[in-house]
C-alpha atoms as a PDB file:
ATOM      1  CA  UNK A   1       0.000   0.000   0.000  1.00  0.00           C
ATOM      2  CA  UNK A   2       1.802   3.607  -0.922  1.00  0.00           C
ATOM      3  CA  UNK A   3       2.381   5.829   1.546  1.00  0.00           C
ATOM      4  CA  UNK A   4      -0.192   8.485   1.662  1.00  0.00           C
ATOM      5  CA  UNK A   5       1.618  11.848   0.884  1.00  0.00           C
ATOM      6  CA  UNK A   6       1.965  14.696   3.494  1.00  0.00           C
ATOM      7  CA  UNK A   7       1.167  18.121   2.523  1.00  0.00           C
ATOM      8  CA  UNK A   8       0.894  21.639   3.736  1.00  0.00           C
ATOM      9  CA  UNK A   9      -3.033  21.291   4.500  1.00  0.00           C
ATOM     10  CA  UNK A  10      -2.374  18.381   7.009  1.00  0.00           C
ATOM     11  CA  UNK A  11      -0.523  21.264   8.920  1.00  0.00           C
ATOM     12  CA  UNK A  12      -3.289  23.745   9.058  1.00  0.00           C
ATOM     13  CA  UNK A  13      -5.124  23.753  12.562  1.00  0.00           C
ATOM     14  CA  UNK A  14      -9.152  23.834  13.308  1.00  0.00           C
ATOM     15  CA  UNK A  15     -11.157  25.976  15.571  1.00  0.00           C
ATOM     16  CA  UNK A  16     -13.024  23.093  16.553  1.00  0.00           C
ATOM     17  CA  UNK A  17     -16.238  24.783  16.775  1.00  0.00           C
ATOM     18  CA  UNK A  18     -19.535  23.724  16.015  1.00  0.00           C
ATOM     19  CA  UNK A  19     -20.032  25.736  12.077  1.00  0.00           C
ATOM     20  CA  UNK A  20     -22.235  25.234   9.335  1.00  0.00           C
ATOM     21  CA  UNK A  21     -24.346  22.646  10.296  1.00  0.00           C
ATOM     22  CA  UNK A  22     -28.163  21.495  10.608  1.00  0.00           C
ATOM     23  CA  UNK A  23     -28.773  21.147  14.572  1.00  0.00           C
ATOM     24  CA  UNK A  24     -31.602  20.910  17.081  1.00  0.00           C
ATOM     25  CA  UNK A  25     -31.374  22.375  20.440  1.00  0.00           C
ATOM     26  CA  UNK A  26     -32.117  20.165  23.221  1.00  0.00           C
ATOM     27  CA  UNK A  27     -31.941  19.547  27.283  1.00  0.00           C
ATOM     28  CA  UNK A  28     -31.773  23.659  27.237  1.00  0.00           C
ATOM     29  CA  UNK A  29     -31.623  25.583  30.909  1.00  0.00           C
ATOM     30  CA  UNK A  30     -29.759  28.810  32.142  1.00  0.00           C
ATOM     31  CA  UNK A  31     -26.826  28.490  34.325  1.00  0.00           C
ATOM     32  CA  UNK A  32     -23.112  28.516  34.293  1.00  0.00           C
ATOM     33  CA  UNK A  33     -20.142  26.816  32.183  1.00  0.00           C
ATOM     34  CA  UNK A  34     -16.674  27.391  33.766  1.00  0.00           C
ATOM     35  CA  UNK A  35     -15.016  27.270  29.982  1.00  0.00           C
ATOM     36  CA  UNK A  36     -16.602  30.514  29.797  1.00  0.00           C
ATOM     37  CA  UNK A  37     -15.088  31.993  32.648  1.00  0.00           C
ATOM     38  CA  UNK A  38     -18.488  31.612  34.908  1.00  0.00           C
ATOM     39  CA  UNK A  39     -18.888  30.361  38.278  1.00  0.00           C
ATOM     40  CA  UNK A  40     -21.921  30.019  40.661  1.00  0.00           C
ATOM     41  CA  UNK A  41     -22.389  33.093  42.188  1.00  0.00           C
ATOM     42  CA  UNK A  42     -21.383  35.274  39.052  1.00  0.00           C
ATOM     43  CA  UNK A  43     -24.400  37.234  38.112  1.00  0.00           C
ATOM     44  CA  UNK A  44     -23.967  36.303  34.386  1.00  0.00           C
ATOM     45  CA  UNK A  45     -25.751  33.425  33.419  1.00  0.00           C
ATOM     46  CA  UNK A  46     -25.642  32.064  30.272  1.00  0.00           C
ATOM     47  CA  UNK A  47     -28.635  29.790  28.100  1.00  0.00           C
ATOM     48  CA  UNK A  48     -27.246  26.491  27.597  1.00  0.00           C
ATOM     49  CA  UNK A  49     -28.113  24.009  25.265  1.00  0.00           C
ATOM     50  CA  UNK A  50     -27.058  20.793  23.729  1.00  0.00           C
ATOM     51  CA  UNK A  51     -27.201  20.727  19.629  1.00  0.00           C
ATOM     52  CA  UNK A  52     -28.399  17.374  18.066  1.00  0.00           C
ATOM     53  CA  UNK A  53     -27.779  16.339  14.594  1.00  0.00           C
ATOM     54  CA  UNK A  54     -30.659  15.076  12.309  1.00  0.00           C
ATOM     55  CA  UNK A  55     -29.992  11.102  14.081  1.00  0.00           C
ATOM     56  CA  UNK A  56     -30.257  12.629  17.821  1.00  0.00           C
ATOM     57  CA  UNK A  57     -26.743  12.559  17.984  1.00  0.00           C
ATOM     58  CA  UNK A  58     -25.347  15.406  20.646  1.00  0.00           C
ATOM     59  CA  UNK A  59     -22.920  17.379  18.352  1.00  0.00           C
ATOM     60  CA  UNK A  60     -21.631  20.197  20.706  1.00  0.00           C
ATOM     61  CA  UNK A  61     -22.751  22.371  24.314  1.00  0.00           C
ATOM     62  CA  UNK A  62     -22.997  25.906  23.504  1.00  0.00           C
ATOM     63  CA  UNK A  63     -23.588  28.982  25.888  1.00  0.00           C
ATOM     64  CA  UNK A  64     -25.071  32.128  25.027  1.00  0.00           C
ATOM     65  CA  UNK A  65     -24.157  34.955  27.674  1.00  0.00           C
ATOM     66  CA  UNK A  66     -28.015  36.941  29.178  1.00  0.00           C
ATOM     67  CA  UNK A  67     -26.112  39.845  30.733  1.00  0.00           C
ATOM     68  CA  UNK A  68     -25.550  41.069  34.517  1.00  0.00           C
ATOM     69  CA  UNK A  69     -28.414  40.804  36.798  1.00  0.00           C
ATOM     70  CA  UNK A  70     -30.223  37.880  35.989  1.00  0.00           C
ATOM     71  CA  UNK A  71     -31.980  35.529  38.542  1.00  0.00           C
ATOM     72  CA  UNK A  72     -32.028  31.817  37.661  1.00  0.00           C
ATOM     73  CA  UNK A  73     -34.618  29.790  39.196  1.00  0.00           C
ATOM     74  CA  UNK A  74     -36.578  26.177  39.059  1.00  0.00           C
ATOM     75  CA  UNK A  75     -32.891  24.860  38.911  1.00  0.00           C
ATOM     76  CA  UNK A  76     -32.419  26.429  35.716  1.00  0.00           C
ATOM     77  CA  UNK A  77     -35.085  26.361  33.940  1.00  0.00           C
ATOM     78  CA  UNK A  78     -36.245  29.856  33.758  1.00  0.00           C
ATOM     79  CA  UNK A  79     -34.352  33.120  34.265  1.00  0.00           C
ATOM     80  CA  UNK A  80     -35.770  36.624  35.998  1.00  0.00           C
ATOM     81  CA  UNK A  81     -34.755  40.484  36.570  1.00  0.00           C
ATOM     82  CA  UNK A  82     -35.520  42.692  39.337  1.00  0.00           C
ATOM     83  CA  UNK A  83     -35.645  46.041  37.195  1.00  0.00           C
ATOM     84  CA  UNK A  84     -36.265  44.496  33.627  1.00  0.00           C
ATOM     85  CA  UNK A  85     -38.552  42.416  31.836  1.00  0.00           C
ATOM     86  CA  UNK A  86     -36.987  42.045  28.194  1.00  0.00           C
ATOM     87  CA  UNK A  87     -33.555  40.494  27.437  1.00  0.00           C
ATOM     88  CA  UNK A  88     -30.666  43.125  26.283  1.00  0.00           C
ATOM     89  CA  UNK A  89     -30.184  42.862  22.694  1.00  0.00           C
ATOM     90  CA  UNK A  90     -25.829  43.375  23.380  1.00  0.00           C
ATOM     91  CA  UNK A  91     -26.399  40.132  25.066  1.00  0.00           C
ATOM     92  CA  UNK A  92     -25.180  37.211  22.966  1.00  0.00           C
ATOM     93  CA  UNK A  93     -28.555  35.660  24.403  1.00  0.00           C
ATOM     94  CA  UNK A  94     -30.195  38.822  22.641  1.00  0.00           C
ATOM     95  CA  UNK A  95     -28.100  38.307  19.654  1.00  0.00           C
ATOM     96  CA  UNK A  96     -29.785  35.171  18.940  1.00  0.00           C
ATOM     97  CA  UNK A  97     -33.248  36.270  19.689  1.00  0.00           C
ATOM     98  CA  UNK A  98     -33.125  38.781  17.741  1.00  0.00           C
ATOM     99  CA  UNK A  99     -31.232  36.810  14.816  1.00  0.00           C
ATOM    100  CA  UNK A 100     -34.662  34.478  14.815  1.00  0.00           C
ATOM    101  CA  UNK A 101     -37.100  36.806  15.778  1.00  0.00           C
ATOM    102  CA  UNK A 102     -35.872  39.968  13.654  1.00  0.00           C
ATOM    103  CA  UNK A 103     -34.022  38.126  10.657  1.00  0.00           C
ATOM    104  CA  UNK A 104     -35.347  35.067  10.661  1.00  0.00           C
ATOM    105  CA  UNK A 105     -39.045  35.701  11.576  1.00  0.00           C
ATOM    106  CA  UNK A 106     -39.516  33.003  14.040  1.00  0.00           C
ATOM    107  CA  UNK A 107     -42.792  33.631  16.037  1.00  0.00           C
ATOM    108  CA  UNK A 108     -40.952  32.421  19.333  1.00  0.00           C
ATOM    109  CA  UNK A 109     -43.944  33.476  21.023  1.00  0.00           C
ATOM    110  CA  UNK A 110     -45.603  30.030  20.019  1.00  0.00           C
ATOM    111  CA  UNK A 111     -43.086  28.272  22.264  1.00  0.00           C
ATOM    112  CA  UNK A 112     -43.173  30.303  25.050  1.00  0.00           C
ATOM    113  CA  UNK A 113     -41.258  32.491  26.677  1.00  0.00           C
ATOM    114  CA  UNK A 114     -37.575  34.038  26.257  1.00  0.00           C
ATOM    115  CA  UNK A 115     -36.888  33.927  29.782  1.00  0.00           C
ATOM    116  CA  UNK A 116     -37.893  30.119  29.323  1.00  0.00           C
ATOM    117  CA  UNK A 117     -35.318  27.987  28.836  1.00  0.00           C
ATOM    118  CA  UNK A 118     -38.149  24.927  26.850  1.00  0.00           C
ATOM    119  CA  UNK A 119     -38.816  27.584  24.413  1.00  0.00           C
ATOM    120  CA  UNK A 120     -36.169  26.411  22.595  1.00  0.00           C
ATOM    121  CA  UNK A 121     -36.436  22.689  22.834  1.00  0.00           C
ATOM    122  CA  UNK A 122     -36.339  20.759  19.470  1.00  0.00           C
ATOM    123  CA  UNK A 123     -36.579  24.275  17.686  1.00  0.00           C
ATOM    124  CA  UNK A 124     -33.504  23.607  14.389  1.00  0.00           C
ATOM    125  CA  UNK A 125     -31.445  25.893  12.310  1.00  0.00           C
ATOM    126  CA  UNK A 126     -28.783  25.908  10.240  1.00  0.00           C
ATOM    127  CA  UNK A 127     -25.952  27.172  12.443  1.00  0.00           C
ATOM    128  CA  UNK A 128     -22.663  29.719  11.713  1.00  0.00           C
ATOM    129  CA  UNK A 129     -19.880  30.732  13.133  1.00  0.00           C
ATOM    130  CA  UNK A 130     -20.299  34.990  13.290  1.00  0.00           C
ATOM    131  CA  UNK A 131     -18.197  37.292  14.878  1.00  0.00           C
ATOM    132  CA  UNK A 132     -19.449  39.674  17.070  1.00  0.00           C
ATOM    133  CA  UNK A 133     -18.571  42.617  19.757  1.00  0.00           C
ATOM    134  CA  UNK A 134     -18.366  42.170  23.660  1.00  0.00           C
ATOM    135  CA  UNK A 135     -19.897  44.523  25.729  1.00  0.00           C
ATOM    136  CA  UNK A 136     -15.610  45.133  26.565  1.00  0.00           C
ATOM    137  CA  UNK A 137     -15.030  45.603  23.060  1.00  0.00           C
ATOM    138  CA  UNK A 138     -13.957  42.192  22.193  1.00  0.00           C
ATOM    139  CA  UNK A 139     -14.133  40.471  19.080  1.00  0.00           C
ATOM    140  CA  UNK A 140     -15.739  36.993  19.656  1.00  0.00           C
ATOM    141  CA  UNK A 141     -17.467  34.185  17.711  1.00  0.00           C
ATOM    142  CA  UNK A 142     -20.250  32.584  18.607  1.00  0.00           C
ATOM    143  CA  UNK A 143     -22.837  30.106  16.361  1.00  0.00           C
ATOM    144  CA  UNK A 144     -25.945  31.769  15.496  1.00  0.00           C
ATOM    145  CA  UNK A 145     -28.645  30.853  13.305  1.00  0.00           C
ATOM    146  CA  UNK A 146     -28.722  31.662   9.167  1.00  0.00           C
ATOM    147  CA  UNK A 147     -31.982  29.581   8.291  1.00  0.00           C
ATOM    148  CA  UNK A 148     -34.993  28.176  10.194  1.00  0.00           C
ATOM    149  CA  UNK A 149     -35.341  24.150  10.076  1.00  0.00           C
ATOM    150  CA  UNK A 150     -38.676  23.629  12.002  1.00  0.00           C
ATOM    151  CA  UNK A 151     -39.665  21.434  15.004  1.00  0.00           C
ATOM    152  CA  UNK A 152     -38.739  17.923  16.075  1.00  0.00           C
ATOM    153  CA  UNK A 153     -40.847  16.203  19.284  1.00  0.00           C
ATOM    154  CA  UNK A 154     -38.674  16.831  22.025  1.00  0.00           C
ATOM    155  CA  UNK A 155     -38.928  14.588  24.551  1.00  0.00           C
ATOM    156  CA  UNK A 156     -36.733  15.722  27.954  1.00  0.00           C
ATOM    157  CA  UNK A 157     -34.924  13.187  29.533  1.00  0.00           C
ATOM    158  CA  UNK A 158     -36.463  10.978  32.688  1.00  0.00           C
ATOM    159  CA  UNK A 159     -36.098  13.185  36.212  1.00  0.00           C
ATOM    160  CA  UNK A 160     -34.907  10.449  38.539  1.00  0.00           C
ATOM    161  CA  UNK A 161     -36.139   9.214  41.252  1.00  0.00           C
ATOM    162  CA  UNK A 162     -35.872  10.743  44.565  1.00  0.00           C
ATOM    163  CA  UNK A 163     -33.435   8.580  47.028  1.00  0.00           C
ATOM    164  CA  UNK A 164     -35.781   6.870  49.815  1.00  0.00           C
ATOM    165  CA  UNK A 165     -34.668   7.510  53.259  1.00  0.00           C
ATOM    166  CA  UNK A 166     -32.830   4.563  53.783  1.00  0.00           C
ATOM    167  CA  UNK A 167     -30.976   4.792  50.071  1.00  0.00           C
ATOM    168  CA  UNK A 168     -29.637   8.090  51.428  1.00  0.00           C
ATOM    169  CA  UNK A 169     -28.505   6.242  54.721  1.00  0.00           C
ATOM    170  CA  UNK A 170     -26.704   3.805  52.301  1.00  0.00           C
ATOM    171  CA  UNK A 171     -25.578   6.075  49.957  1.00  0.00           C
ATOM    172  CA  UNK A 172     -23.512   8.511  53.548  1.00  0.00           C
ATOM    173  CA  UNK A 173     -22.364   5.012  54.202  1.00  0.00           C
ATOM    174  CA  UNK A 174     -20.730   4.126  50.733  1.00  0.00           C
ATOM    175  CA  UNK A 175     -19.166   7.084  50.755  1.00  0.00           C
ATOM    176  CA  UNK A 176     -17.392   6.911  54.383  1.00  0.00           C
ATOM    177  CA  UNK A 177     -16.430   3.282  54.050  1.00  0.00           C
ATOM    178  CA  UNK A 178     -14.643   1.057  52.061  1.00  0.00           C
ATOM    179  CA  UNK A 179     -17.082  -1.676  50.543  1.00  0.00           C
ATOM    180  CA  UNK A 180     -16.496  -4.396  52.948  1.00  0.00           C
ATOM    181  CA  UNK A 181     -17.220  -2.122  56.190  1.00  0.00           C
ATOM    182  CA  UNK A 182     -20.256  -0.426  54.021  1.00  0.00           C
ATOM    183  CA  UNK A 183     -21.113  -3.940  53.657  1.00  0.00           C
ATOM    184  CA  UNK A 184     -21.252  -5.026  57.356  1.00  0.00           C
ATOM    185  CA  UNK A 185     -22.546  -1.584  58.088  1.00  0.00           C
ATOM    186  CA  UNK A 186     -25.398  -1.629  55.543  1.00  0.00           C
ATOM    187  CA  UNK A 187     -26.390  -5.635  56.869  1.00  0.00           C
ATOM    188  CA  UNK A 188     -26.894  -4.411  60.454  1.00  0.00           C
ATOM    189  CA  UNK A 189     -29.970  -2.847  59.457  1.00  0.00           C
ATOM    190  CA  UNK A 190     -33.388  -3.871  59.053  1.00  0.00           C
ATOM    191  CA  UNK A 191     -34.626  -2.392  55.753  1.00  0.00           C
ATOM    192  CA  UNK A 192     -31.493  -3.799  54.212  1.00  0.00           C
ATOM    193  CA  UNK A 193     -32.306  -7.516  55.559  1.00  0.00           C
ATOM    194  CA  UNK A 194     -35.993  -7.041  54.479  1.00  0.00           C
ATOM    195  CA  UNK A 195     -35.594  -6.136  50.973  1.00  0.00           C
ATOM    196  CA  UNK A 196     -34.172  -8.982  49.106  1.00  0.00           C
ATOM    197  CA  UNK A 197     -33.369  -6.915  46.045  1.00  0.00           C
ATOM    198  CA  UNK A 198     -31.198  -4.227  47.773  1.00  0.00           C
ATOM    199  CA  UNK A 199     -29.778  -6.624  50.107  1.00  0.00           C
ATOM    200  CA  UNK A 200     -28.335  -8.215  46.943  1.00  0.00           C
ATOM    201  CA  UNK A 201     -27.229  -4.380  45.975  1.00  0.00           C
ATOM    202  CA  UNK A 202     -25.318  -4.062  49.025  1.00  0.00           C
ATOM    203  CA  UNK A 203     -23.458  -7.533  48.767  1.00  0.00           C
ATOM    204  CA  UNK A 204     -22.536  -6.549  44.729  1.00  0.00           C
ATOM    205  CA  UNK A 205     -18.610  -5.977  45.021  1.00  0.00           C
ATOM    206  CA  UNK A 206     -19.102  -5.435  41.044  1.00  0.00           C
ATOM    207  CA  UNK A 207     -19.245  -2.175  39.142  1.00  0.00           C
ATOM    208  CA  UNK A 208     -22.582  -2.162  39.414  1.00  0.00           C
ATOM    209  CA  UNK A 209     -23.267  -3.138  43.094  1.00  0.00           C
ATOM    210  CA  UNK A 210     -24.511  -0.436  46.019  1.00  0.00           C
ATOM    211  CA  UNK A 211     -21.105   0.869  47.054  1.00  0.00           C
ATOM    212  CA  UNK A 212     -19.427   1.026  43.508  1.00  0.00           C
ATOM    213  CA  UNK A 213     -22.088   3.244  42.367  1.00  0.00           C
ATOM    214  CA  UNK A 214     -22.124   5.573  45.392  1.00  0.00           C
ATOM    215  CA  UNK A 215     -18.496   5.320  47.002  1.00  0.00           C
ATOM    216  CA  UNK A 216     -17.407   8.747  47.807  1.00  0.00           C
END
């Protein structure tokens, strides 16, 4: 087999962002990503969501800045202002609303609301890499919609199940103990003795038993 010959181009580097593509937003929620430069506390949330290709297939996590002041509440899913109503339009959050809303001519208002993160769920759009200006002057890129694909069924992902009072006993135990005193620890009590299925949990020293799964 020849040797496959090396050129310049194999030398020439990508950005690695997400550019020119079909995609479908998904799981999307206000909040914080700490490649941005954003920690809890900060008062500059961002809307979050996860782009899908046309097979469901999660193709990048991007964050669009809302601006200073923002409250975000129901763990994320909706955002709120003490002395505004209306995203800022300098916001890269306002960028794209007004890129679908103005340009586009989206009527977002069938989804819901802006300060919603589910308005956006299973919404598509052909996505580019734009530059735009910070609010410090900055000259930054971010992916922002050129065309308008329509609506997929979105269907958000299972909430799980609340731990029962003695799975949070087990779970403090698993991670305090190594799995053969979490063992004799977790046998010493009665709802572990009376439940045949957890008691076999608790005595799994596999991957998938009790204290593999929990182990601090």
């Amino acid at each position: 087999m020849p040797e496959e010959k090396v050129t310049s181009e194999d030398w020439v580097t990508e950005t690695g962002l997400i550019n020119d593509v079909d995609a479908w937003f998904q799981n999307c929620k206000f909040g914080f990503k700490e490649e941005y430069g954003a920690v809890a506390g900060v008062d500059t949330p961002m809307f979050i969501a996860e782009f899908v290709n046309e097979e469901g297939e999660v193709v990048a996590s991007q964050g669009y800045s809302v601006g200073s002041g923002w409250i975000l509440s129901e763990d994320g899913q909706s955002i709120s202002h003490p002395t505004r109503k209306n995203v800022v339009g300098s916001s890269v959050y306002g960028q794209l609303i007004n890129r679908v809303v103005k340009e586009l001519k989206v009527d977002m208002s069938k989804y819901g609301k802006p300060t919603e993160a589910k308005s956006w769920n299973g919404l598509g759009f052909h996505i580019m890499q734009e530059e735009h200006k910070t609010l410090g002057g900055e000259t930054r890129t971010a992916p922002l919609p050129t065309e308008f694909l329509g609506e997929k069924e979105y269907k958000a992902a299972p909430a799980a199940a609340a731990a029962s009072p003695i799975e949070k006993k087990l779970i403090a135990l698993a991670g305090a103990m190594n799995v053969a005193d979490f063992q004799k620890a977790a046998l010493k009590l009665k709802e572990v003795t009376e439940d045949d299925d957890l008691m076999a949990l608790v005595l799994d020293d596999s991957a998938t038993g009790f204290w593999a799964k929990h182990q601090g």
